[in-house]
C-alpha atoms as a PDB file:
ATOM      1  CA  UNK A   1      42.550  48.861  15.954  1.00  0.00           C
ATOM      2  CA  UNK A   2      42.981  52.267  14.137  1.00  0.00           C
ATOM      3  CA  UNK A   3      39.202  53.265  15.330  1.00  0.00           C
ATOM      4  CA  UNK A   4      40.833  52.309  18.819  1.00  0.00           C
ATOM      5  CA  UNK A   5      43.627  54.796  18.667  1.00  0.00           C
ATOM      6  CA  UNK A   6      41.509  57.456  17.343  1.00  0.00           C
ATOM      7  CA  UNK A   7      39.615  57.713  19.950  1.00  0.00           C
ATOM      8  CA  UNK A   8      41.930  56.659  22.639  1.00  0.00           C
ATOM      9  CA  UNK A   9      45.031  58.326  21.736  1.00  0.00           C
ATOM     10  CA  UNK A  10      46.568  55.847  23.393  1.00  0.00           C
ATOM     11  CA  UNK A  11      50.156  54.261  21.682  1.00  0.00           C
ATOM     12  CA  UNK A  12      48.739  50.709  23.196  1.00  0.00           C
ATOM     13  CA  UNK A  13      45.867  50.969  21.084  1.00  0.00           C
ATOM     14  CA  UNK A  14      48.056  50.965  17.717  1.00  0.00           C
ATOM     15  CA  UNK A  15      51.071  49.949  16.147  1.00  0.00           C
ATOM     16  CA  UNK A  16      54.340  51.387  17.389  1.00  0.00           C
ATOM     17  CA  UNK A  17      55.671  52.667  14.458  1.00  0.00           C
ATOM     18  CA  UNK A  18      59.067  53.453  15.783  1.00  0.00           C
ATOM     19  CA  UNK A  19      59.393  49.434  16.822  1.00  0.00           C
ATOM     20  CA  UNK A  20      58.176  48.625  13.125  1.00  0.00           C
ATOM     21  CA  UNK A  21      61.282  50.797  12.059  1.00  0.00           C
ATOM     22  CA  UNK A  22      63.584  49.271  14.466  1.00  0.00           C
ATOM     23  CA  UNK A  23      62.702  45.583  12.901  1.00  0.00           C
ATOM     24  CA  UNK A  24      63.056  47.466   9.525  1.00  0.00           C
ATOM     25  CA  UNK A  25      66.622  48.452  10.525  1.00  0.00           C
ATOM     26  CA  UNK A  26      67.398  45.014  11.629  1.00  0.00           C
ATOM     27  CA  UNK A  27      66.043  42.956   8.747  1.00  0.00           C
ATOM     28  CA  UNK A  28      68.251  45.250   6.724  1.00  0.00           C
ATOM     29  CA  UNK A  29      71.386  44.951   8.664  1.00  0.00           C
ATOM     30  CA  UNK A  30      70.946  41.050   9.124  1.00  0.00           C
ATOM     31  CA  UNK A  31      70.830  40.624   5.296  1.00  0.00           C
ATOM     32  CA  UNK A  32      71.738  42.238   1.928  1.00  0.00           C
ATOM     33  CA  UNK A  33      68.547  42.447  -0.350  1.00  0.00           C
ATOM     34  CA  UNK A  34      69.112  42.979  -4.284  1.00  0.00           C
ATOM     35  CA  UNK A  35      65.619  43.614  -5.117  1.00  0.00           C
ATOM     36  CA  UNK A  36      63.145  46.261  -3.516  1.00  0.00           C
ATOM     37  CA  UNK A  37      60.929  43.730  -4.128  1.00  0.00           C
ATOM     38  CA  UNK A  38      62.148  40.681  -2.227  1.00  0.00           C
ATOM     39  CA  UNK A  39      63.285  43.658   1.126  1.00  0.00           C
ATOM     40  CA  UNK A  40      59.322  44.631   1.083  1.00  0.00           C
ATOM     41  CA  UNK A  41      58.638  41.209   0.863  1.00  0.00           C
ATOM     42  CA  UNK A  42      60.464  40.481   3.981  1.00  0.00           C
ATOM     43  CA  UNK A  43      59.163  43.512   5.312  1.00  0.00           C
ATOM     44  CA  UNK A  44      55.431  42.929   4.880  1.00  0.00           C
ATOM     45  CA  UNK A  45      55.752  39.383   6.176  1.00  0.00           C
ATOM     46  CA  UNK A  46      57.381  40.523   9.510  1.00  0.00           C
ATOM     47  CA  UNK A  47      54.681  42.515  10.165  1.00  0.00           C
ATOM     48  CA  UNK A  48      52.107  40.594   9.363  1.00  0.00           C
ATOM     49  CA  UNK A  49      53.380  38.484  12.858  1.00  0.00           C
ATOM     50  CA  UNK A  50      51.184  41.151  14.772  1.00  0.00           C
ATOM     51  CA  UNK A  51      47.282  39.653  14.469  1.00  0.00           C
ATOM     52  CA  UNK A  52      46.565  43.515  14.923  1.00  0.00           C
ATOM     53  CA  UNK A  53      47.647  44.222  11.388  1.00  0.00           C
ATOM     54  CA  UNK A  54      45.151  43.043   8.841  1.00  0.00           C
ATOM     55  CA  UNK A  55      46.751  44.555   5.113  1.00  0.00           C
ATOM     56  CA  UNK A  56      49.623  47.043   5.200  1.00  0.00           C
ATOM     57  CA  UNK A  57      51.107  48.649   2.125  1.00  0.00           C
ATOM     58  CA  UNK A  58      54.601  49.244   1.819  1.00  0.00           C
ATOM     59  CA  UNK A  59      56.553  51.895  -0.458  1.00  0.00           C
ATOM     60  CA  UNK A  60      60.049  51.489  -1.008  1.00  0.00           C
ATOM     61  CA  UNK A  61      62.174  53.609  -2.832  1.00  0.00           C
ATOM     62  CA  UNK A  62      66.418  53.929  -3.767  1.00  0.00           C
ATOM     63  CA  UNK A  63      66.969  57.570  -4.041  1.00  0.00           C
ATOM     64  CA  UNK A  64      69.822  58.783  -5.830  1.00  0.00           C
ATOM     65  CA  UNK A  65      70.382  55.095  -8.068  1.00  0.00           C
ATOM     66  CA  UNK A  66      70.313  55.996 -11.580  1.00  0.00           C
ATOM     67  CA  UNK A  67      71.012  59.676 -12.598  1.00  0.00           C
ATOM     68  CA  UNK A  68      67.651  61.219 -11.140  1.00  0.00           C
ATOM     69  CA  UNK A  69      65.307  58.599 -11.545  1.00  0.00           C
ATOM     70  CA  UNK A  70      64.343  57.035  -8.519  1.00  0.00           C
ATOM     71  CA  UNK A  71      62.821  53.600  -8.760  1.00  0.00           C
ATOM     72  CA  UNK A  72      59.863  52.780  -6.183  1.00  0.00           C
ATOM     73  CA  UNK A  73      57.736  49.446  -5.487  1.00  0.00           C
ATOM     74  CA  UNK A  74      54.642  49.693  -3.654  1.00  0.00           C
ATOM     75  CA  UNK A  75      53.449  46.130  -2.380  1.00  0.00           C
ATOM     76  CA  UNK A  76      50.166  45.036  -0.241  1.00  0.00           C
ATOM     77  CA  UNK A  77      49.721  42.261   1.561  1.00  0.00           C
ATOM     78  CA  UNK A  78      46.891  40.719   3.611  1.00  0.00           C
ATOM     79  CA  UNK A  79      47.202  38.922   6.941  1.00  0.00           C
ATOM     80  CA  UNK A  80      46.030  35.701   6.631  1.00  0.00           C
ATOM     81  CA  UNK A  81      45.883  35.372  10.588  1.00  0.00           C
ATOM     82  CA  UNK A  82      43.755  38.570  10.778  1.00  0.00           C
END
């Protein structure tokens, strides 16, 4: 798929990324999450709907939590359809 878009430059050869942040937006309004982890959980496994996607990694971060630290979880997951 990426290979695709590289040389097509097409947007139908990848994934839109501004639909992936409008189902971002959604998960989050639909629900309250109280761990990064379970939210990029949720996250990974809607995208992982789209055969295209074969292993996306997902950052997450909560800015401004706890005095100037900012906690982050990074989480991988596989597609087990692709």
């Amino acid at each position: 798929m990426i290979l695709r878009a590289r040389a097509s430059d097409d947007l139908a050869d990848t994934v839109d990324y501004g639909v992936v942040h409008a189902r971002i937006v959604q998960l989050v309004a639909e629900r309250s999450y109280a761990l990064l982890e379970r939210l990029g959980d949720e996250i990974l496994s809607d995208l992982m709907r789209d055969p295209r996607i074969r292993r996306a990694t997902l950052t997450i971060a909560k800015p401004r939590l706890m005095d100037g630290a900012t906690p982050v979880v990074r989480i991988t997951a596989g597609n087990p359809t692709g």
